[in-house]
Each structure stands twice: as C-alpha cells, then as structure tokens.
C-alpha atoms as a PDB file:
ATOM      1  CA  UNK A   1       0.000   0.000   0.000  1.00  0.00           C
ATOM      2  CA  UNK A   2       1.363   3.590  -0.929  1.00  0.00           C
ATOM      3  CA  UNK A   3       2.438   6.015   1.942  1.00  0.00           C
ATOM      4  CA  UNK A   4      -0.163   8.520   3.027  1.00  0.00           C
ATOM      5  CA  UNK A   5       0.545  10.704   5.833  1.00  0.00           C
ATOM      6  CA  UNK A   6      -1.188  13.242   8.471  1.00  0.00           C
ATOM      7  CA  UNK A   7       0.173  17.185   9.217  1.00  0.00           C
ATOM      8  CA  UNK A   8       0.344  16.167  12.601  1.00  0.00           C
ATOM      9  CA  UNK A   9      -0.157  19.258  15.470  1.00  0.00           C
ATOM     10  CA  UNK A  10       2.601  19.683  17.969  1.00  0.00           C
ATOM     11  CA  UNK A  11       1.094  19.562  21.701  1.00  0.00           C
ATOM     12  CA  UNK A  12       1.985  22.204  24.357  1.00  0.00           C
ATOM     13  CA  UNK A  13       1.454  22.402  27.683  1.00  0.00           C
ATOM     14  CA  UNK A  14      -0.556  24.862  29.306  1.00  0.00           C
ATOM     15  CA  UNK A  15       2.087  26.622  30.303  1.00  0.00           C
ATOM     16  CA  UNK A  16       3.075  26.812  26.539  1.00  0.00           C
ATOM     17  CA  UNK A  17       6.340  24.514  26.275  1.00  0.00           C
ATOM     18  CA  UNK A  18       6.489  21.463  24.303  1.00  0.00           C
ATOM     19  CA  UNK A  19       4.536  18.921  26.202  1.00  0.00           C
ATOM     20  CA  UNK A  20       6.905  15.706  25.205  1.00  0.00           C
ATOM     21  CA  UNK A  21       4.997  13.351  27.172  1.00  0.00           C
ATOM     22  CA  UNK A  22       1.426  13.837  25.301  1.00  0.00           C
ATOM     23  CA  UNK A  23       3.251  14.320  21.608  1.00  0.00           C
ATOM     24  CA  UNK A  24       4.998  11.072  22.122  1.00  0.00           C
ATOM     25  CA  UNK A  25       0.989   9.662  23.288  1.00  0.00           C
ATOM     26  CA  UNK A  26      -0.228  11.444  19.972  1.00  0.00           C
ATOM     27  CA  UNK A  27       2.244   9.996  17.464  1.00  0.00           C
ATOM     28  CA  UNK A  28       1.817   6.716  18.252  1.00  0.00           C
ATOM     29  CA  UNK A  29      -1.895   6.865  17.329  1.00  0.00           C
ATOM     30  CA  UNK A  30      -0.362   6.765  13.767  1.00  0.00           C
ATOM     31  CA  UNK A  31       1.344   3.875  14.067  1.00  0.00           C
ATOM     32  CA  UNK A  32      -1.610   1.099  14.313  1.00  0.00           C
ATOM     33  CA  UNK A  33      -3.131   3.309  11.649  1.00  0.00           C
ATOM     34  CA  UNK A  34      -0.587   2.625   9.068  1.00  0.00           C
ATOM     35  CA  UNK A  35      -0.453   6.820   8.520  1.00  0.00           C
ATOM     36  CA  UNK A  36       2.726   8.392   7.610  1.00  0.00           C
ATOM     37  CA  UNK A  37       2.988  11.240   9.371  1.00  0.00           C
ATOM     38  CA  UNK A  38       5.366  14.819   8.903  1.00  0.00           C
ATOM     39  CA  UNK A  39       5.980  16.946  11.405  1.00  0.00           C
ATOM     40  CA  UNK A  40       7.035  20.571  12.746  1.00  0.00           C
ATOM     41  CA  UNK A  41       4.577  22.340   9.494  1.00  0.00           C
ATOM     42  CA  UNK A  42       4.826  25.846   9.298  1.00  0.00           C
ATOM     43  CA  UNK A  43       0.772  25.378   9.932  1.00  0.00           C
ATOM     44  CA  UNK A  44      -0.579  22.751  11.703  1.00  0.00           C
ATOM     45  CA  UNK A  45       2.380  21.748  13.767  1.00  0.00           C
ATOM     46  CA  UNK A  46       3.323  25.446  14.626  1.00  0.00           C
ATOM     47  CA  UNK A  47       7.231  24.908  13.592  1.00  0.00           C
ATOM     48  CA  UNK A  48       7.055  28.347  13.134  1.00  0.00           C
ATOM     49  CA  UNK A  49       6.284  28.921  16.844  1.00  0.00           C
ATOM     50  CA  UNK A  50       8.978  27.095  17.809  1.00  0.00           C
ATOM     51  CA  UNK A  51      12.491  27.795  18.660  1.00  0.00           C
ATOM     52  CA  UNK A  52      15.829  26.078  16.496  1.00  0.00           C
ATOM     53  CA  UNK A  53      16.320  23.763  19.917  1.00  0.00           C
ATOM     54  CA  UNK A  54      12.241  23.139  20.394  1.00  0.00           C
ATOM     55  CA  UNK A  55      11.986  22.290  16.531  1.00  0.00           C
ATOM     56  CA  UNK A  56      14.857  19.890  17.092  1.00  0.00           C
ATOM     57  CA  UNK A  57      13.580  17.928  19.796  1.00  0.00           C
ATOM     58  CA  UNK A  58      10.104  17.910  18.228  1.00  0.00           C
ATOM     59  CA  UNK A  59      11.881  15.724  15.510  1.00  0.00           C
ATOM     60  CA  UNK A  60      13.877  13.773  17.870  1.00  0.00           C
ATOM     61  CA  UNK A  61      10.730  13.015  19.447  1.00  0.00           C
ATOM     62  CA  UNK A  62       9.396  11.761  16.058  1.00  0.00           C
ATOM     63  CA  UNK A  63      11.909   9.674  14.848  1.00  0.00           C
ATOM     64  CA  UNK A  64      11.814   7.809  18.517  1.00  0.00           C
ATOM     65  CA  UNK A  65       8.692   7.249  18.184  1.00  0.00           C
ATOM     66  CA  UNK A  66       8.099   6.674  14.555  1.00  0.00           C
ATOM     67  CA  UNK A  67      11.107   5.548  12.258  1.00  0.00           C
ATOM     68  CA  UNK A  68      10.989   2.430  10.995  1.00  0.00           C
ATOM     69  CA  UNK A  69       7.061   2.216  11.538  1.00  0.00           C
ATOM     70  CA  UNK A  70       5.694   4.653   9.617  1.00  0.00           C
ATOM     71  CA  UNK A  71       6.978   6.822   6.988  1.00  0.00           C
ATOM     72  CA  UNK A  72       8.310   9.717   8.832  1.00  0.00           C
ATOM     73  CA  UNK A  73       9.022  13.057   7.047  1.00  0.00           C
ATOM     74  CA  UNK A  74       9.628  17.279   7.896  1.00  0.00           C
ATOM     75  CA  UNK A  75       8.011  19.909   6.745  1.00  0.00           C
ATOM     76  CA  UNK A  76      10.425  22.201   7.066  1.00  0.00           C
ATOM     77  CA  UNK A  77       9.034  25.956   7.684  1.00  0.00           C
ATOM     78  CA  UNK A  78       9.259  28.618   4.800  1.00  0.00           C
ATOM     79  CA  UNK A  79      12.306  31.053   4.556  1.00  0.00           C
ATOM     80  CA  UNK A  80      13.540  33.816   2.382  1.00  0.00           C
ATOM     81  CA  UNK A  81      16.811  32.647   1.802  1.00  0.00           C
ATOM     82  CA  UNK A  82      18.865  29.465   0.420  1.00  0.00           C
ATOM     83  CA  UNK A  83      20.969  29.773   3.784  1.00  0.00           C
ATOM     84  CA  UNK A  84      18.318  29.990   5.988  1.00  0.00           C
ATOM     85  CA  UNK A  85      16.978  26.796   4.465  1.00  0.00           C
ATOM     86  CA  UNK A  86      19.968  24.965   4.612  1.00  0.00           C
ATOM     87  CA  UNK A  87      20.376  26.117   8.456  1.00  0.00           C
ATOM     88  CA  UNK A  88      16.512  24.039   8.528  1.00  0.00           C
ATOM     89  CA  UNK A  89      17.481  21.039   6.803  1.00  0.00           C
ATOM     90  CA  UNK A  90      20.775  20.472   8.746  1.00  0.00           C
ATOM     91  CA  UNK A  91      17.934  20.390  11.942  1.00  0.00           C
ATOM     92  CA  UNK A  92      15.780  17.680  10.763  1.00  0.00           C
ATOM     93  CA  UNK A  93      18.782  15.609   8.826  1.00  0.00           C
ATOM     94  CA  UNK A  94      20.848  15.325  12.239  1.00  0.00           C
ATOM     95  CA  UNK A  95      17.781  14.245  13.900  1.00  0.00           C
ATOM     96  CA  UNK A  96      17.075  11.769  11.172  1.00  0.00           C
ATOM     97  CA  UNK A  97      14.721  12.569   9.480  1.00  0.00           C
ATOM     98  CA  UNK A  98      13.861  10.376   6.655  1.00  0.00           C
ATOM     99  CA  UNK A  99      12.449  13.313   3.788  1.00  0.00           C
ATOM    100  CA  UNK A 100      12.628  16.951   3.985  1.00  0.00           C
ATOM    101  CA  UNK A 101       9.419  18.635   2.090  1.00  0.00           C
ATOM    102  CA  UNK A 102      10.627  22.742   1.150  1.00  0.00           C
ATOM    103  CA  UNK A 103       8.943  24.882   0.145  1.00  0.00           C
ATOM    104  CA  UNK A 104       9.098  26.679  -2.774  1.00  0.00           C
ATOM    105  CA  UNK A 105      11.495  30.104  -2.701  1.00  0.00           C
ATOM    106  CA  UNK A 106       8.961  32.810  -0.565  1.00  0.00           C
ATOM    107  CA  UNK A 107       8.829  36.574  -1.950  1.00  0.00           C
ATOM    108  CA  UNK A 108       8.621  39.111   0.737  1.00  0.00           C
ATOM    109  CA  UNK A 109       9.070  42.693   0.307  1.00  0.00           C
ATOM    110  CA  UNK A 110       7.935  42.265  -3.026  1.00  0.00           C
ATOM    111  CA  UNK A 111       9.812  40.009  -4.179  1.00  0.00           C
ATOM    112  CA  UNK A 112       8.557  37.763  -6.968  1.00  0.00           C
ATOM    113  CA  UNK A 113      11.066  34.533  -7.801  1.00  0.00           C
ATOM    114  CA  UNK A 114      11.751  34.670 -11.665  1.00  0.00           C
ATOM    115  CA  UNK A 115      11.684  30.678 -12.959  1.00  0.00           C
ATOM    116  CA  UNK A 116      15.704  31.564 -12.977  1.00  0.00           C
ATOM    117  CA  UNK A 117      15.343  32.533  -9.420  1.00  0.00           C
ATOM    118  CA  UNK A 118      13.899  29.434  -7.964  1.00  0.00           C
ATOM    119  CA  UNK A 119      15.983  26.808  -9.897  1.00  0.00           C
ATOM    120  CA  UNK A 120      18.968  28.564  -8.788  1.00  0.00           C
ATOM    121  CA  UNK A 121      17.174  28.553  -5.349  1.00  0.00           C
ATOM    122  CA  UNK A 122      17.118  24.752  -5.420  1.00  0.00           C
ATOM    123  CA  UNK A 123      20.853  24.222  -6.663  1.00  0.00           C
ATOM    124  CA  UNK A 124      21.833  26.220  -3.752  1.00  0.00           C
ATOM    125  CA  UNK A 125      19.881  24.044  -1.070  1.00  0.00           C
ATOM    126  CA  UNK A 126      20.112  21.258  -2.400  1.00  0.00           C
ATOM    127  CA  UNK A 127      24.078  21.085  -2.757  1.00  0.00           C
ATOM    128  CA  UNK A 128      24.093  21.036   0.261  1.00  0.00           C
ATOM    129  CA  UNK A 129      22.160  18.462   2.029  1.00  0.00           C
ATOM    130  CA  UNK A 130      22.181  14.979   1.576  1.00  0.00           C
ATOM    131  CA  UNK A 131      18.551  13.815   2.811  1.00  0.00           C
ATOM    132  CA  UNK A 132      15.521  12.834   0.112  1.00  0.00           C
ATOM    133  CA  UNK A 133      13.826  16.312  -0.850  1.00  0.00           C
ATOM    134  CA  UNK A 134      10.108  16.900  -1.339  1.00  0.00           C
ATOM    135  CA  UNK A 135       9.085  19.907  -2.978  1.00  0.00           C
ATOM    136  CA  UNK A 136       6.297  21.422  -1.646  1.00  0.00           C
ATOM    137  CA  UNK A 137       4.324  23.667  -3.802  1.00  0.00           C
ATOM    138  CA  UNK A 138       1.245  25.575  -1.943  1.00  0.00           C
ATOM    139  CA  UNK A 139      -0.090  28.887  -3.122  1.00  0.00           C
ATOM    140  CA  UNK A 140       0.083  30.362   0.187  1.00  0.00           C
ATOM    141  CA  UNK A 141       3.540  29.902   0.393  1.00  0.00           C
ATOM    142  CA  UNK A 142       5.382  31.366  -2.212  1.00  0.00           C
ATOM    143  CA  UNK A 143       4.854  31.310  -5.907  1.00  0.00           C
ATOM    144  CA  UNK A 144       3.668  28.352  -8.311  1.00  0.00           C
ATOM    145  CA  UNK A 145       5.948  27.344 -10.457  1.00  0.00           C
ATOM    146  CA  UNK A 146       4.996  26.051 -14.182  1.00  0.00           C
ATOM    147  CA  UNK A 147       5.356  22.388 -14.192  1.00  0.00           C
ATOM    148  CA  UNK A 148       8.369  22.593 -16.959  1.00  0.00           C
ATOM    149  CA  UNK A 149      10.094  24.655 -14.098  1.00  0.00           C
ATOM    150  CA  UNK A 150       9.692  21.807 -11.358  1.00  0.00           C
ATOM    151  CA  UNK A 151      10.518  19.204 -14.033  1.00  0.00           C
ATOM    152  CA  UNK A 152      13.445  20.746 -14.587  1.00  0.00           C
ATOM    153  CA  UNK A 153      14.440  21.009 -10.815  1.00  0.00           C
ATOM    154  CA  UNK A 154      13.796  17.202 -10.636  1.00  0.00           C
ATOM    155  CA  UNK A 155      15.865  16.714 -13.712  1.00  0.00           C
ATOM    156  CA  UNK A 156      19.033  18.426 -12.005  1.00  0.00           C
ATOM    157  CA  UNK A 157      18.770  16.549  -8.744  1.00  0.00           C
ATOM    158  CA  UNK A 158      18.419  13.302  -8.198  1.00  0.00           C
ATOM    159  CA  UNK A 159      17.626  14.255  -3.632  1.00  0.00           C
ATOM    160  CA  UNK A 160      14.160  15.032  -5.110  1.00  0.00           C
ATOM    161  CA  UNK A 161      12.519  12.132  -4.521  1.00  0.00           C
ATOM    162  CA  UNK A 162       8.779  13.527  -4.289  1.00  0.00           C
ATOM    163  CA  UNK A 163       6.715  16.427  -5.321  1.00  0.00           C
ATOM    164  CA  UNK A 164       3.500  17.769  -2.636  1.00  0.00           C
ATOM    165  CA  UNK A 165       0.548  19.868  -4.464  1.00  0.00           C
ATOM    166  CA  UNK A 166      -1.584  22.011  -2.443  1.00  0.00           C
ATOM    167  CA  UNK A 167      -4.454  23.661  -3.826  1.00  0.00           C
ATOM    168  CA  UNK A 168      -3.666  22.356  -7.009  1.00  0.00           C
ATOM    169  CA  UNK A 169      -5.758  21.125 -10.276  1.00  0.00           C
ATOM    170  CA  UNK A 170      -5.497  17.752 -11.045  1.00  0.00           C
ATOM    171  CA  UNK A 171      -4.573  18.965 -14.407  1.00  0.00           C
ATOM    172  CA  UNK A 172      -1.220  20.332 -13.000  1.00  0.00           C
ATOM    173  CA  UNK A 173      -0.076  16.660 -11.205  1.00  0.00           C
ATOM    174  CA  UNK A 174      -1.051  15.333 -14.797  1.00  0.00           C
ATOM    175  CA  UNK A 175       1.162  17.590 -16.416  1.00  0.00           C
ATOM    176  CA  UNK A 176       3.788  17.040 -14.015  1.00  0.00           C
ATOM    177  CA  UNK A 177       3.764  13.286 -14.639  1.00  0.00           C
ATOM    178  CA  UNK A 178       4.235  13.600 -18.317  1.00  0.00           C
ATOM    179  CA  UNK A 179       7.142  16.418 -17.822  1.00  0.00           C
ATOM    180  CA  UNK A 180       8.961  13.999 -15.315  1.00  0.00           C
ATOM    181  CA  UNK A 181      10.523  11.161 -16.771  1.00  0.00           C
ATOM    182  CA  UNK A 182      12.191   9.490 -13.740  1.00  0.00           C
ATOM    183  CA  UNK A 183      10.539   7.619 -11.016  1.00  0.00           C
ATOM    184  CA  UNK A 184       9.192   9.555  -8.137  1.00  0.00           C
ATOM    185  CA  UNK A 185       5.934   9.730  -5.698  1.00  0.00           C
ATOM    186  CA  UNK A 186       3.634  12.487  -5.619  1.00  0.00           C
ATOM    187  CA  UNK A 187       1.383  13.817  -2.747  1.00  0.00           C
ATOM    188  CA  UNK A 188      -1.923  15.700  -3.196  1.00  0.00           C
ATOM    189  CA  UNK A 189      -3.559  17.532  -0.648  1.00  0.00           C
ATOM    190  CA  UNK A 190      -6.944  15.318   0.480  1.00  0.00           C
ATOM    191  CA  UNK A 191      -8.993  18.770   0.770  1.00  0.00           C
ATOM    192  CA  UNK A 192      -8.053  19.479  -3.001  1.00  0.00           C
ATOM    193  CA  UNK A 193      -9.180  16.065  -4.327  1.00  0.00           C
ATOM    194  CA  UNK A 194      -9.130  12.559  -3.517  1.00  0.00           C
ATOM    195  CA  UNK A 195     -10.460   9.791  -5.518  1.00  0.00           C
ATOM    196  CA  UNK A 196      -8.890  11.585  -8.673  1.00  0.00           C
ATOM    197  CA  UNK A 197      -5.473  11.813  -7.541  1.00  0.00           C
ATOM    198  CA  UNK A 198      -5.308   8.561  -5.896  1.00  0.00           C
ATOM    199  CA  UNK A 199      -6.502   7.157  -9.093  1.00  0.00           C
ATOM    200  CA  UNK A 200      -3.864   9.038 -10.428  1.00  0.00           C
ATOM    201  CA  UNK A 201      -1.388   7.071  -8.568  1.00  0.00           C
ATOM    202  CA  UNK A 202      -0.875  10.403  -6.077  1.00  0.00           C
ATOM    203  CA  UNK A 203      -0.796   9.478  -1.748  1.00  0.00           C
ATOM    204  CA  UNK A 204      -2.822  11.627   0.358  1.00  0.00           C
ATOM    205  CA  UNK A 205      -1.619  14.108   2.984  1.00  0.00           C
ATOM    206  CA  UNK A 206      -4.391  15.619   5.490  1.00  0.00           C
ATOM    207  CA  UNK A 207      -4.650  18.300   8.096  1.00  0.00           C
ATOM    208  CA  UNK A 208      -7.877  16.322   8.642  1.00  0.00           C
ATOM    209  CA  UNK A 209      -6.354  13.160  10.110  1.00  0.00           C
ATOM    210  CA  UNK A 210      -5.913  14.687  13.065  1.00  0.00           C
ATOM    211  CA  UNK A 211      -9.452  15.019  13.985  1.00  0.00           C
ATOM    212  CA  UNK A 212     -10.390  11.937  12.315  1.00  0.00           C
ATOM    213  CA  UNK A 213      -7.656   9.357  12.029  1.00  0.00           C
ATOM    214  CA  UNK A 214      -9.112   5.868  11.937  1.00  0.00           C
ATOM    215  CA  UNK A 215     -11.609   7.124   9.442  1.00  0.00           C
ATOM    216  CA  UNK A 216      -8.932   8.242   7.277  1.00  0.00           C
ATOM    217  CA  UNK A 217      -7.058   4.856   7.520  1.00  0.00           C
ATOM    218  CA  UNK A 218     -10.671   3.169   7.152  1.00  0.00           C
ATOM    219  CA  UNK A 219     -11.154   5.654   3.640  1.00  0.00           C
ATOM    220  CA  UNK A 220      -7.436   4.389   2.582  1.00  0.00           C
ATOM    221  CA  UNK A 221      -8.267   0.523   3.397  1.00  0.00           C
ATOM    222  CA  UNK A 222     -11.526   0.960   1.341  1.00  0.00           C
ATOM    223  CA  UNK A 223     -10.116   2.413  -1.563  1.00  0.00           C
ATOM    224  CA  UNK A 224      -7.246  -0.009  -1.900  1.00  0.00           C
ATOM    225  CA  UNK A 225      -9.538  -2.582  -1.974  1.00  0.00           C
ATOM    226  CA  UNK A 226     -11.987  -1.692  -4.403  1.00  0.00           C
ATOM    227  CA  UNK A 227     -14.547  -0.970  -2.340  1.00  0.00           C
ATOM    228  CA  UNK A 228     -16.006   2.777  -3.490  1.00  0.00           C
ATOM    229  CA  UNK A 229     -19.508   2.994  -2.147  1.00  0.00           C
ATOM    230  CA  UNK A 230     -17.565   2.439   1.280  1.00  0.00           C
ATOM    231  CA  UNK A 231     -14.753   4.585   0.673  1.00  0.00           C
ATOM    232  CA  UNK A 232     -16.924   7.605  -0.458  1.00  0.00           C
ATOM    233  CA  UNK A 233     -19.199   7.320   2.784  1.00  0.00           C
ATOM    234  CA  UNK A 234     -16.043   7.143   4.911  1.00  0.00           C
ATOM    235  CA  UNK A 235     -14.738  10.528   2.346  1.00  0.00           C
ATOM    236  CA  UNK A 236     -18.074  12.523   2.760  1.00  0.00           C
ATOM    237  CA  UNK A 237     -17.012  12.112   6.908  1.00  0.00           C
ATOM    238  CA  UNK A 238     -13.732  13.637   6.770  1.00  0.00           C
ATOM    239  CA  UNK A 239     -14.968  16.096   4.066  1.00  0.00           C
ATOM    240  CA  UNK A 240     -17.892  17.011   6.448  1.00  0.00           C
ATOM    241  CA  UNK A 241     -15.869  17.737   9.299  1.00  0.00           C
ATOM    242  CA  UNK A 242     -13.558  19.533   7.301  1.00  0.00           C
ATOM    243  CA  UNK A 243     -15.488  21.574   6.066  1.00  0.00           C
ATOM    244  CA  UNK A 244     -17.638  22.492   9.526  1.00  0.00           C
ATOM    245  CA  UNK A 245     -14.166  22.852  11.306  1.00  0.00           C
ATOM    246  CA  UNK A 246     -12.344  25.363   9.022  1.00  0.00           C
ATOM    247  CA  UNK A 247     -15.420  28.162  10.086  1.00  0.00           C
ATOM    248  CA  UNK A 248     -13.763  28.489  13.347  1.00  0.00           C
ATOM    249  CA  UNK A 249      -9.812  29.688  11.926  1.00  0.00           C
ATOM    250  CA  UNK A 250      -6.903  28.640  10.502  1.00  0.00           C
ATOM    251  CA  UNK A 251      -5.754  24.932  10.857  1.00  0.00           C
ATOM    252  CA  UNK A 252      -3.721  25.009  14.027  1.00  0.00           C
ATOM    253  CA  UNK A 253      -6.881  26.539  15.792  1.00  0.00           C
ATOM    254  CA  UNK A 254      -9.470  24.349  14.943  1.00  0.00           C
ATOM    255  CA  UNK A 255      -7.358  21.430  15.649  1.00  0.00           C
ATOM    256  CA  UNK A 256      -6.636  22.548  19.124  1.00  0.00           C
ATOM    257  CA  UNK A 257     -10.072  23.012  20.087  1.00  0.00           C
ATOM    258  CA  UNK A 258     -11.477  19.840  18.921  1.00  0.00           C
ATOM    259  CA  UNK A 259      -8.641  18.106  20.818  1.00  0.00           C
ATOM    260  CA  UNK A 260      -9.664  20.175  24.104  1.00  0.00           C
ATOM    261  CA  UNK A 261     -12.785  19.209  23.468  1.00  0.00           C
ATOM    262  CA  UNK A 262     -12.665  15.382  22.970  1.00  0.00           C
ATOM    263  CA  UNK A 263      -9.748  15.051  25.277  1.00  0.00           C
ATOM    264  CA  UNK A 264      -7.510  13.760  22.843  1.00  0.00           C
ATOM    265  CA  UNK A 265      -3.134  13.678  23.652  1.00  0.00           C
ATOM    266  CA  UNK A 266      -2.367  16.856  24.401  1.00  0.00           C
ATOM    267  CA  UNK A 267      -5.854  18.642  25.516  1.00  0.00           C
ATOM    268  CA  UNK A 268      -5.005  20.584  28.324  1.00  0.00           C
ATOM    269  CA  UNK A 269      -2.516  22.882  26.221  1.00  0.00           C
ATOM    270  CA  UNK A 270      -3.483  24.853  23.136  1.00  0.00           C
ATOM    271  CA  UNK A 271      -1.423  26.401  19.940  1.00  0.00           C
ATOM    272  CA  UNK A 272       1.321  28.808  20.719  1.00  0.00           C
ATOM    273  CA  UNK A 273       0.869  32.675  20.657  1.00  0.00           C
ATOM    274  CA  UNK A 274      -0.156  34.221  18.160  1.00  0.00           C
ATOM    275  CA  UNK A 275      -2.758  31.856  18.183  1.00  0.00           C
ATOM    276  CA  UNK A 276      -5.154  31.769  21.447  1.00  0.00           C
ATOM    277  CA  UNK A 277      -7.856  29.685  22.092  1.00  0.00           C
ATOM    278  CA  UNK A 278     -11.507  30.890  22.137  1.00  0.00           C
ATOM    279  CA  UNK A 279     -13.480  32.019  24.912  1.00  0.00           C
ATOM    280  CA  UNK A 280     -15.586  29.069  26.553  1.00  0.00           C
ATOM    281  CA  UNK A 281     -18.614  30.103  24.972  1.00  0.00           C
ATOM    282  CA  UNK A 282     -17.261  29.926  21.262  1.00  0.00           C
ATOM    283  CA  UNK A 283     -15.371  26.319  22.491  1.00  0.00           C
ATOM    284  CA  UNK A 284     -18.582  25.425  23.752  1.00  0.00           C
ATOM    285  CA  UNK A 285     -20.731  26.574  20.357  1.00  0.00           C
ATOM    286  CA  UNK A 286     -17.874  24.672  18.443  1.00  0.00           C
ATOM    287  CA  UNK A 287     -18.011  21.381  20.310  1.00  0.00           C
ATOM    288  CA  UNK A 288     -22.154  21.530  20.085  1.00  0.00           C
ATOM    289  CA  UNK A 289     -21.796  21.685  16.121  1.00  0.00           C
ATOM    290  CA  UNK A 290     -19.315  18.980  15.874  1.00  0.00           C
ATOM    291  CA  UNK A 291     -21.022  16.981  17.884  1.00  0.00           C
ATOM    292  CA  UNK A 292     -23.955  17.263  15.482  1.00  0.00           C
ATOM    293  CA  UNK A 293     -22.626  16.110  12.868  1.00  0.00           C
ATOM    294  CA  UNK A 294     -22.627  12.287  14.094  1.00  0.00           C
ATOM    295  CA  UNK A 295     -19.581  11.153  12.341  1.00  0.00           C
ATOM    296  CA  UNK A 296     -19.157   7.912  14.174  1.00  0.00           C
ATOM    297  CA  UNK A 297     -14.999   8.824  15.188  1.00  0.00           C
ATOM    298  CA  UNK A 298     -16.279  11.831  16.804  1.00  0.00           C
ATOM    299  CA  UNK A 299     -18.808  10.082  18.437  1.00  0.00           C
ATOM    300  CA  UNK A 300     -16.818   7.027  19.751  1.00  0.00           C
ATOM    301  CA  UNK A 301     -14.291   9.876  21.518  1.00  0.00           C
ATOM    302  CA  UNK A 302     -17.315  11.812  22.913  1.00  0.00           C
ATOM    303  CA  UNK A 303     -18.358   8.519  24.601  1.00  0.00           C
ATOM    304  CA  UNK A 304     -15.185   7.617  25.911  1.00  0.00           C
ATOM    305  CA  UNK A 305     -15.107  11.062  27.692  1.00  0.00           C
ATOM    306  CA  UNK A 306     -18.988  11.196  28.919  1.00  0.00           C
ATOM    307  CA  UNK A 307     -19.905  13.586  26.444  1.00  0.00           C
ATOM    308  CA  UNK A 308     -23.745  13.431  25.885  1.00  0.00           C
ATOM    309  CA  UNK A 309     -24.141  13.158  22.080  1.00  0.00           C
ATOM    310  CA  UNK A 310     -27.647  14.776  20.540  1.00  0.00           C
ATOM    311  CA  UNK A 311     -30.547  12.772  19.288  1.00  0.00           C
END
C-alpha cells in the first residue's frame, strides 16, 4: 500500500512549552493506523512557533517514536533565503529525518522569484544536504511554479525524490507526470481532491487526520480494496468535518479546540501565541456543532469522555 501521511499538530502544555509526554501519546496513534505522518509544518504543527532547539527535539521526538514504523518526514518551515533553508534542513537531517518537504522560494518585500530565481534557489539548497527532498508547492507559500520549471528542478537533482501539491488542479499533477521522466511519488492535498489523484497514482496528505484518524485509515483501506460505495461514505465524513471545522480559523486553531474538546493527547494545552484559544462560549458553540454532525470517530471519543451526544 502507498504512503499517506497526516500534518500532525505539535502539543503544548498549558504553560506553553512542548509537552513531550502527550506528543509522544499522539504519534503513536499513527502507528496502528498505518499513517505516515510529517511533522514541525509551518501550519498545523506550529514549527514556526517554535524555537531552532524546540523544533529539534520535536523531531527527535518523532523519529523515537516513529522511524521504521511509519513513513516519517519534515516539513520544514518557509524562509527567504537558500541559507536559511539549509540552516533548517541540517535540523531535521541530524535528527534523522527520513524526507525533507521545502517549500518553494517565498517573496517578501515584493519580491517575486523569476523561474531563474527558484531553480537557482534549489541548486543552492540542495548542494548542500544529503537527505531525500520533497518539494512542496502551496499557493500560500510562495509562488507556483509552471510544471516545466519543477521538471526541470527534478531533472538536475536526483535528492528530489517527491513532489506535494496544495491547492492544485489535477490537471497540473497530470502535467507534471508527463514532464517527469524518472521515477518519483507524488502527494496531493486530500482537501483538493481525492479519488482523482489517488486514481492518479498520487498518496494523500491531510490536516484532517488529526481530527479523524481511523476514518482516514478506514477511507485508505476501502479504496485499496476496491470498495467505493464504502470509501466515499467514509470521504463525505472527513470532508464534512472539514469543512464544519475550518469556520472556526486557521488549521492550528481548529485542531486545538477539537482536541480540548474530545480530550484527545495533548488537551489541556493549546497552539502557541499568536494563536489563542476561544473564549468558553465559542469552544462550547464549536463542540455543540461537531457533535452534530454524528460522524461515528467523533462520536466514539465523545463517549469515551462522557460527552452526551444529541438525538
């Protein structure tokens, strides 16, 4: 079965440090799961937030817990500069990390990467680091290349062993596979598309297995094995809660308050300044729609915690 992995969140205590003790308890969910899972994001694990020593030991903590398991990769945070890059990579290689995803080059003050730019971008980071690269295209992080220009990035260097699409068309991973003509797997973003890029021979990677874990391993299981009317039902779940969830802010938000809510690894913290949790009453209005929705992995954790579910 192909890799598919979860952004997993990064749990703090309330006091705001890196609770080690309830990320260890919330990687290990992955591992019955099958789910390959990347860590530290830039979003929903909050690398951003964290300092050169906490981002370390977040994936120290990961490959303890994880290597040889589950496929076990970095996404590095964005940065304006080759150097600074490289000073990110040489984190998660010495911790041993098994694939680095970067980001395309980010334009601030302005700046907009010509095609020269960015390929020159790449030759500088990667000549320097030895671990398997994933290049990570997203919209909201810098610009989006034309598919000739990534081709020709994976052409140059063989360390590019994947490519990630956010927010892409599946016309542009279809492009990309006939511009590529050497071996390598592709990742598709499971709010952008499923069925079609899995059929496309794409993995998955979710925000949304975080909230819903087992039903993404169940939707996975299904598909592999033929079984669509299942698959879909278990699809129109995640999809569902997706799509109630995002109302209430940005990734790292939501996430945290359906984890205080449901008492899931890691509850008693929240996200890491800037972010702040609600007040009770929106927490409360939150956890009253997303208990209405009945998906049955949100209602097995509400009963394991004496929530009383609606009728």
């Amino acid at each position: 079965m192909r890799p598919h992995f979860v952004m997993s969140v990064t749990t703090f205590s309330p006091q705001g440090d890196l609770d080690e003790e309830q990320f260890r308890l919330w990687l290990r969910q992955f591992v019955d799961l099958r789910l390959g899972v990347y860590v530290g994001s830039g979003g929903n694990g909050e690398g951003h937030a964290l300092l050169p020593d906490e981002l370390r030991r977040v994936y120290e903590i990961a490959v303890e817990e994880l290597k040889g398991k589950v496929p076990l990769h970095a996404n590095l945070p964005e940065e304006h500069t080759a150097l600074q890059t490289i000073a990110q990579a040489r984190i998660a290689a010495e911790a041993g990390i098994e694939m680095l995803h970067m980001y395309t080059l980010e334009g601030r003050h302005g700046m907009k990467p010509t095609d020269r730019e960015l390929i020159t971008y790449y030759d500088d980071v990667l000549a320097e680091i030895d671990t398997g690269v994933c290049i990570a295209i997203n919209p909201t992080v810098g610009r989006v290349p034309k598919p000739a220009v990534v081709a020709e990035i994976v052409h140059r260097h063989p360390s590019v062993k994947a490519i990630r699409l956010s927010h892409q068309p599946e016309a542009y991973l279809i492009e990309l596979r006939d511009r590529i003509t050497r071996d390598i797997e592709y990742y598709y973003q499971f709010n952008t598309g499923a069925l079609g890029p899995l059929a496309l021979g794409a993995s998955l990677f979710s925000a949304e297995g975080n909230l819903l874990p087992k039903t993404l391993s169940r939707f996975l299981d299904l598909y592999e094995f033929g079984n669509l009317a299942e698959a879909t039902l278990a699809m129109a779940h995640i999809r569902r809660a997706y799509d109630y969830c995002k109302n209430f802010g940005s990734n790292p938000r939501w996430m945290k308050m359906a984890i205080r809510g449901l008492k899931r690894p890691g509850w008693e913290g929240g996200p890491r300044r800037p972010y702040l949790m609600p007040s009770d009453e929106e927490q409360k209005a939150f956890m009253d729609g997303l208990l209405k929705l009945r998906v049955p992995e949100i209602d097995e954790y509400a009963r394991a915690i004496g929530l009383a579910l609606p009728e």
